[in-house]
C-alpha atoms as a PDB file:
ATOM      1  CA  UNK A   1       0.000   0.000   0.000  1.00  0.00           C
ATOM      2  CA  UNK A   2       1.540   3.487  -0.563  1.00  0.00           C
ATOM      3  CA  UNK A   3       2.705   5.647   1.902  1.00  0.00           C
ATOM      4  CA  UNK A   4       0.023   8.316   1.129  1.00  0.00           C
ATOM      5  CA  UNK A   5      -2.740   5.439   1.150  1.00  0.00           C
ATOM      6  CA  UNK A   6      -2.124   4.400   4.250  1.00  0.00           C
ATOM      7  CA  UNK A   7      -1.106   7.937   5.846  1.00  0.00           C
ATOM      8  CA  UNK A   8      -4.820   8.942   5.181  1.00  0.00           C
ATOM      9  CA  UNK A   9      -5.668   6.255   7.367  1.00  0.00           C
ATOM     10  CA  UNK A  10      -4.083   7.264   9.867  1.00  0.00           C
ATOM     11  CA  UNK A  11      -6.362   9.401  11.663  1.00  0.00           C
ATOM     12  CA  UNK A  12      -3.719  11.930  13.462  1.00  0.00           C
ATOM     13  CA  UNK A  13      -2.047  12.231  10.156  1.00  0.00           C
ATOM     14  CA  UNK A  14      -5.422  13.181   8.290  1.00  0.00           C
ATOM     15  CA  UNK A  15      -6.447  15.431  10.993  1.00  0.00           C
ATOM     16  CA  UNK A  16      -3.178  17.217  11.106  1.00  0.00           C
ATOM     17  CA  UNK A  17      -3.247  17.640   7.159  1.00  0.00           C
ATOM     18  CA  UNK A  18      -6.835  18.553   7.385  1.00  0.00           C
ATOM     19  CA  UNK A  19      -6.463  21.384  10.085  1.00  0.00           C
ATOM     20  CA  UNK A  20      -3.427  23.024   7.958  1.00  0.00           C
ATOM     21  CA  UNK A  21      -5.069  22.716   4.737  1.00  0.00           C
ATOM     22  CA  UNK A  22      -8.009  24.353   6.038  1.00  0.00           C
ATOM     23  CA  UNK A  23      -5.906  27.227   8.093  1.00  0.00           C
ATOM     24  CA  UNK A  24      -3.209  27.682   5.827  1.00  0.00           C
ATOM     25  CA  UNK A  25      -5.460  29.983   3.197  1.00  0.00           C
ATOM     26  CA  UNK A  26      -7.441  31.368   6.114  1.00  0.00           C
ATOM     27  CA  UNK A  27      -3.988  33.149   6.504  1.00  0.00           C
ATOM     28  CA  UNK A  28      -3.607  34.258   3.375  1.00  0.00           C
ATOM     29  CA  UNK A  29      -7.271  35.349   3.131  1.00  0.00           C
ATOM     30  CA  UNK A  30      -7.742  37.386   6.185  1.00  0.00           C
ATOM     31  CA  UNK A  31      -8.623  41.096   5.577  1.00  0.00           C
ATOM     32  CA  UNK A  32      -7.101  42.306   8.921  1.00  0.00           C
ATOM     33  CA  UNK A  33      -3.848  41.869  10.886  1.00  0.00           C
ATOM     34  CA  UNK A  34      -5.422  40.329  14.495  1.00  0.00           C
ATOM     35  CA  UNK A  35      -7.489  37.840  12.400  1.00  0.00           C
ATOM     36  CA  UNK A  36      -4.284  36.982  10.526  1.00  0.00           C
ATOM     37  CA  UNK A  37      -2.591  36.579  14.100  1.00  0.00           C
ATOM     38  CA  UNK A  38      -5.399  34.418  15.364  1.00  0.00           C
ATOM     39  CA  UNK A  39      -4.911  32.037  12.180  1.00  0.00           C
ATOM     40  CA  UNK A  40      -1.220  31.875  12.264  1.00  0.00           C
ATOM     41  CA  UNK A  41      -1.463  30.856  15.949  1.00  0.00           C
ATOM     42  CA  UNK A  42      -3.748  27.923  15.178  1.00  0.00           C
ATOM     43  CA  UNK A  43      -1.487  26.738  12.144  1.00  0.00           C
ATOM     44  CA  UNK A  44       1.842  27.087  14.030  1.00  0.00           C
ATOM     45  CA  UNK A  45      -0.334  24.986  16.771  1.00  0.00           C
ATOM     46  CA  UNK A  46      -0.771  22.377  13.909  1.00  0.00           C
ATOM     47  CA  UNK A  47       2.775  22.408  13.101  1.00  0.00           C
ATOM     48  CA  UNK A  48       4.487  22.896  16.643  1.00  0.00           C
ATOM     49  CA  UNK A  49       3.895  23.054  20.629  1.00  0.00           C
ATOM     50  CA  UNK A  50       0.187  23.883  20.786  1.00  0.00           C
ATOM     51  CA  UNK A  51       0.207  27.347  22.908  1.00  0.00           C
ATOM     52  CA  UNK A  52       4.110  28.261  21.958  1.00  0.00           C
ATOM     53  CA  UNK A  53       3.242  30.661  19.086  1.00  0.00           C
ATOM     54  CA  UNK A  54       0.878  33.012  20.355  1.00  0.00           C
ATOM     55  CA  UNK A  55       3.496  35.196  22.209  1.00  0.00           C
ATOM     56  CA  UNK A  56       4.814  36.084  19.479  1.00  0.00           C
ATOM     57  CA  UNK A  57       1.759  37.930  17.763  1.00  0.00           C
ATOM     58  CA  UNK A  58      -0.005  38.732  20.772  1.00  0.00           C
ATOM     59  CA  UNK A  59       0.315  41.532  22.997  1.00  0.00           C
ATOM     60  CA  UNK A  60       2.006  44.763  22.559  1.00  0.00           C
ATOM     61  CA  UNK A  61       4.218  45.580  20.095  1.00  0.00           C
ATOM     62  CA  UNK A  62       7.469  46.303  22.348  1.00  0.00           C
ATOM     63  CA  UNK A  63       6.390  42.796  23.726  1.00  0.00           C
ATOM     64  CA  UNK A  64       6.128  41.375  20.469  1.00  0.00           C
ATOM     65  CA  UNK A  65       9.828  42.407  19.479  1.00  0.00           C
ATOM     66  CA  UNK A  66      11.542  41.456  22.206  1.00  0.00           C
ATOM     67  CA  UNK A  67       9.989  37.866  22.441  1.00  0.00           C
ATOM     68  CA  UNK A  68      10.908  37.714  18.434  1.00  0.00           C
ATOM     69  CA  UNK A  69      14.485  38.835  19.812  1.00  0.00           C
ATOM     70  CA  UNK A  70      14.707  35.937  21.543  1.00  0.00           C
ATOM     71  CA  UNK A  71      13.537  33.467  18.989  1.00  0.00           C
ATOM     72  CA  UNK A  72      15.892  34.836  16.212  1.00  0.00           C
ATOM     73  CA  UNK A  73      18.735  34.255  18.816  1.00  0.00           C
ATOM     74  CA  UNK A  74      17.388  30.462  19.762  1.00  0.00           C
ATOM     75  CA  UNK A  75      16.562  30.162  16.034  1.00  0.00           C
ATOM     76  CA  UNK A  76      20.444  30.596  14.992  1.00  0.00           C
ATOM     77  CA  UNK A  77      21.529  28.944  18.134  1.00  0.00           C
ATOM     78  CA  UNK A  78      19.706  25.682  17.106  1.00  0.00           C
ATOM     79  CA  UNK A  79      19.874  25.723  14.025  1.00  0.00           C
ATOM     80  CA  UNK A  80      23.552  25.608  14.548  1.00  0.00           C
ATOM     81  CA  UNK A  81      23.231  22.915  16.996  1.00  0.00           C
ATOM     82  CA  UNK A  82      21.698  20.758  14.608  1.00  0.00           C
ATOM     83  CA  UNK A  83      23.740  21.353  12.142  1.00  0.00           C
ATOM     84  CA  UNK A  84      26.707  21.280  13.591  1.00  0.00           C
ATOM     85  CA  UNK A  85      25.571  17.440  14.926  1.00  0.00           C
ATOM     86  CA  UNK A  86      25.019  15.962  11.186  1.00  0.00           C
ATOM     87  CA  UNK A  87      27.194  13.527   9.870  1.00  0.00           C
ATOM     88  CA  UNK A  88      28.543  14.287   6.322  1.00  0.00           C
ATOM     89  CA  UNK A  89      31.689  13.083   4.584  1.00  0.00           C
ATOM     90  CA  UNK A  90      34.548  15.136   3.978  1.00  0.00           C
ATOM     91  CA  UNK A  91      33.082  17.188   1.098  1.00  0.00           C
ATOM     92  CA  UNK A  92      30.031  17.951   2.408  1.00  0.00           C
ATOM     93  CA  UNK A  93      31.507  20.134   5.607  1.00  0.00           C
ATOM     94  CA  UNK A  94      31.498  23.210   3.012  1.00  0.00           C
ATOM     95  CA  UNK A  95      28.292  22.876   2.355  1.00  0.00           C
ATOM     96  CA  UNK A  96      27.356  22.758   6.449  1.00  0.00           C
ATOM     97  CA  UNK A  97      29.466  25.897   6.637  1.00  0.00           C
ATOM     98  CA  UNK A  98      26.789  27.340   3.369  1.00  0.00           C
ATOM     99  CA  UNK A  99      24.242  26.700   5.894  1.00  0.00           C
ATOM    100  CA  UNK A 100      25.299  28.107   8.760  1.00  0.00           C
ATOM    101  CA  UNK A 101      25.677  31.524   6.653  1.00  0.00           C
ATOM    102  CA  UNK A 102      22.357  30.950   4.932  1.00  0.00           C
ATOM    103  CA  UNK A 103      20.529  30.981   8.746  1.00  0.00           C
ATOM    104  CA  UNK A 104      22.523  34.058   9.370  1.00  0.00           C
ATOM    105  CA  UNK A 105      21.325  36.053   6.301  1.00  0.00           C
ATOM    106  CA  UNK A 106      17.869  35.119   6.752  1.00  0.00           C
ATOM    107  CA  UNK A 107      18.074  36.350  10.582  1.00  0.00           C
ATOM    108  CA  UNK A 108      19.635  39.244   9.139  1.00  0.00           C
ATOM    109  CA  UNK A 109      16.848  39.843   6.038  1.00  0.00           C
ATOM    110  CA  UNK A 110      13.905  38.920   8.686  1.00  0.00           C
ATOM    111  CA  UNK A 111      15.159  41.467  11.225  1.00  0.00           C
ATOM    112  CA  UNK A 112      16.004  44.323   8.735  1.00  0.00           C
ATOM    113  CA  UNK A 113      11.852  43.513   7.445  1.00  0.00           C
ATOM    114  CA  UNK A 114      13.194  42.505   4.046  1.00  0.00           C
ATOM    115  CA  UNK A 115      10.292  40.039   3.810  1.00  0.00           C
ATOM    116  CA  UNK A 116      10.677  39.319   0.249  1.00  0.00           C
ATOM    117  CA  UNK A 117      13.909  38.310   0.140  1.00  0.00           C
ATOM    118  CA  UNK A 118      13.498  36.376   3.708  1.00  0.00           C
ATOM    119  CA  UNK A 119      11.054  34.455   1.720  1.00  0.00           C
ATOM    120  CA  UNK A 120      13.319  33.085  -1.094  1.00  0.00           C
ATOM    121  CA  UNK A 121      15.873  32.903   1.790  1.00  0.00           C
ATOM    122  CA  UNK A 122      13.628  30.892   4.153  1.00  0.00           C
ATOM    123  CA  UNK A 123      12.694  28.551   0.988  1.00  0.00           C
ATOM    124  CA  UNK A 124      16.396  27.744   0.218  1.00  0.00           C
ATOM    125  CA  UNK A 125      17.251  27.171   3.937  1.00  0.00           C
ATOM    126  CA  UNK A 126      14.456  24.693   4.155  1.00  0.00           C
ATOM    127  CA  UNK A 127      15.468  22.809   0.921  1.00  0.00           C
ATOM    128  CA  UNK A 128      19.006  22.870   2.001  1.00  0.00           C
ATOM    129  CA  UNK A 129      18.351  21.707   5.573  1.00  0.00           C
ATOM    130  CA  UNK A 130      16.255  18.254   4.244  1.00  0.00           C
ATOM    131  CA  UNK A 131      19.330  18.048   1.794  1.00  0.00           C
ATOM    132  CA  UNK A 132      21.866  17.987   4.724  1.00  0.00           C
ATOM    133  CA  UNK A 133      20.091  16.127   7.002  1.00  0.00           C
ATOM    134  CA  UNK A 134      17.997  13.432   4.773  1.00  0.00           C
ATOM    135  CA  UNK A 135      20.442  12.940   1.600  1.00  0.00           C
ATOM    136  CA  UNK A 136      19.168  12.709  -1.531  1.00  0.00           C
ATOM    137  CA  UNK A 137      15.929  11.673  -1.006  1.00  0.00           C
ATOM    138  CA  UNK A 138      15.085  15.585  -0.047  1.00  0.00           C
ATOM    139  CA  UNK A 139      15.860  15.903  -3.543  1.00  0.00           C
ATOM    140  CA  UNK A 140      13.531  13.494  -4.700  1.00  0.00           C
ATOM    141  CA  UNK A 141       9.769  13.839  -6.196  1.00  0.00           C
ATOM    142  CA  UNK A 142       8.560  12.006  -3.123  1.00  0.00           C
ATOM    143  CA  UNK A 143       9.941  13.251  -0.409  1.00  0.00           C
ATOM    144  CA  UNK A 144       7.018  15.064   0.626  1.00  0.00           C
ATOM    145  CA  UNK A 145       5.859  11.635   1.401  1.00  0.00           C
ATOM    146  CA  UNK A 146       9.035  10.511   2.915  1.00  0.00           C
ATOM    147  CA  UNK A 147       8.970  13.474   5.321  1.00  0.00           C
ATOM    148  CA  UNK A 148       5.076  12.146   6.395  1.00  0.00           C
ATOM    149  CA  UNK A 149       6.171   8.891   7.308  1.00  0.00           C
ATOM    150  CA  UNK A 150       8.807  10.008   9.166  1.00  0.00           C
ATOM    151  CA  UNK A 151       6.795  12.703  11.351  1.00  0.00           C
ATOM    152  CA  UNK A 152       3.561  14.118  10.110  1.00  0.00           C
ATOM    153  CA  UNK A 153       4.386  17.328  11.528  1.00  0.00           C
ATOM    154  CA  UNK A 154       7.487  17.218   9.560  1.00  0.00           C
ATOM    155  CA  UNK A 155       5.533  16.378   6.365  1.00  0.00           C
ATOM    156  CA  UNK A 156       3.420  19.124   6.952  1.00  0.00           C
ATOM    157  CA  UNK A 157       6.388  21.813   7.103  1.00  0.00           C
ATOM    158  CA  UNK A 158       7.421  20.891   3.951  1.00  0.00           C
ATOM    159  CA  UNK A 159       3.900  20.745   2.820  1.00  0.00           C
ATOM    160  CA  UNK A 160       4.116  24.226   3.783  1.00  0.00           C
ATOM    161  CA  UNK A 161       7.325  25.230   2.141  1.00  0.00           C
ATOM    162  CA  UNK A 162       5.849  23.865  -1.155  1.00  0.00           C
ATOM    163  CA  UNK A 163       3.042  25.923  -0.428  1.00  0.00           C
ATOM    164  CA  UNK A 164       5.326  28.962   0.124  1.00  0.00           C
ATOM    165  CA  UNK A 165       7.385  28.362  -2.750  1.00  0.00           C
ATOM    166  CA  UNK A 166       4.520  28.964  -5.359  1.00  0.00           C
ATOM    167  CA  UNK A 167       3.538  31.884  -3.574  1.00  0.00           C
ATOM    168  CA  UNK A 168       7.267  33.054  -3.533  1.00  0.00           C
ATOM    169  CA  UNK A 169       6.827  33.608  -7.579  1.00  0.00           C
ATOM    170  CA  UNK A 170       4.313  35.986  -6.717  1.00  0.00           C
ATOM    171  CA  UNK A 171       5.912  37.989  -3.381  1.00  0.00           C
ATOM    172  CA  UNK A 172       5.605  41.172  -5.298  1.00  0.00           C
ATOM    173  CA  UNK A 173       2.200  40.892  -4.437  1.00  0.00           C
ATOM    174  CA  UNK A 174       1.901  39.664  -1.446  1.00  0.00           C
ATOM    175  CA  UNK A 175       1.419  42.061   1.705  1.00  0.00           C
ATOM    176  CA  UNK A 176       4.956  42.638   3.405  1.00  0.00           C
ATOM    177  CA  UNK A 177       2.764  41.447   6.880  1.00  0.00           C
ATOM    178  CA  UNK A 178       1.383  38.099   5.614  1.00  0.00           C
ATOM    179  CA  UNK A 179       4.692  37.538   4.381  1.00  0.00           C
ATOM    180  CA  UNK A 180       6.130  38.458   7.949  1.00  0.00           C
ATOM    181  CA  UNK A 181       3.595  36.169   9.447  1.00  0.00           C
ATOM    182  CA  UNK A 182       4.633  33.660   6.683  1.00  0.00           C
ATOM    183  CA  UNK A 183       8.149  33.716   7.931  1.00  0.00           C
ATOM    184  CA  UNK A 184       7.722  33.723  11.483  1.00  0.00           C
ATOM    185  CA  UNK A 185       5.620  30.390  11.287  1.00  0.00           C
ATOM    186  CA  UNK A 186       8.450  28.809   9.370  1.00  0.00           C
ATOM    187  CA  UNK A 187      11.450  29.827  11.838  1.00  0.00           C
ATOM    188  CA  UNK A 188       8.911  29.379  14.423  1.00  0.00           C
ATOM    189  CA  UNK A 189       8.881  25.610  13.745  1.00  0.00           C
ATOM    190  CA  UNK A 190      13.279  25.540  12.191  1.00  0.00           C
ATOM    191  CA  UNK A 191      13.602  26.718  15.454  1.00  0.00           C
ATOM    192  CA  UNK A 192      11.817  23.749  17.568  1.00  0.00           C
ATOM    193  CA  UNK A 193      13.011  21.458  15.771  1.00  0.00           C
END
């Protein structure tokens, strides 16, 4: 039976996919910035820690910032953790080192509000993270799947990426705060990993 087959099954995988396929363009729809918060915080719920995400769109905006603060800083710690922990031959230690920088520009694009380019950022990062960490299946037509089986959750981020990566040919378009949200979802959950 395929993977897919019997991942719809699954009950916690179906209601996990269902609840972020539902959500996800609730997000993207919403005509105002607190009913964009309260969507994002029952998405990142789907994806991470249920009641983790909140603080960082809730309450004031001084609040907001320095709680983001701190996330950017455990975002680049952790991210270097894990990295810094995966096994790769020789030749691939460059290409750790790529990544490292690539988390730092992103922190650096995110911070500075240069959404757009966070976006294509965030998008590489992700790709190049699987890459690193699951071989070459992450380069593979099914590893959307792959990443299901291993953790639905995990499926479901790079559901999201996908998702993220067709809007990313369209960014010029997209409101600089949905993209913000966007982003903040996505390190959000890099940064639990």
């Amino acid at each position: 039976m395929p993977f897919l087959d019997f991942a719809r099954e699954e009950s916690s995988v179906v209601d996990y996919e269902k609840a972020a396929k539902d959500i996800f363009p609730l997000i993207q729809k919403a005509d105002t910035t607190f009913l964009r918060s309260q969507y994002a915080i029952a998405f990142a719920n789907v994806l991470g820690n249920p009641g983790e995400f909140y603080q960082y769109v809730t309450g004031s905006t001084g609040e907001q910032g320095s709680k983001i603060e701190k996330l950017m800083l455990t975002f680049k710690h952790n991210l270097a953790l894990l990295v810094g922990k995966t096994w790769v031959d020789a030749a691939g230690h460059g290409n750790k080192e790529k990544l490292l920088e690539d988390v730092e520009s992103l922190a650096l694009q995110f911070e500075s509000a240069a959404y757009r380019k966070a976006l294509a950022s965030f998008i590489h990062l992700s790709k190049k993270l699987a890459e690193l960490i699951f071989g070459e299946i992450a380069k593979e037509d099914d590893f959307l799947e792959y990443a299901f089986r291993i953790d639905p959750k995990l499926g479901l981020f790079y559901w999201y990426t996908e998702s993220l990566k067709s809007q990313s040919a369209k960014s010029d378009h997209v409101a600089l705060e949905l993209l913000r949200m966007e982003l903040l979802i996505g390190i959000y959950f890099l940064t639990s990993l």
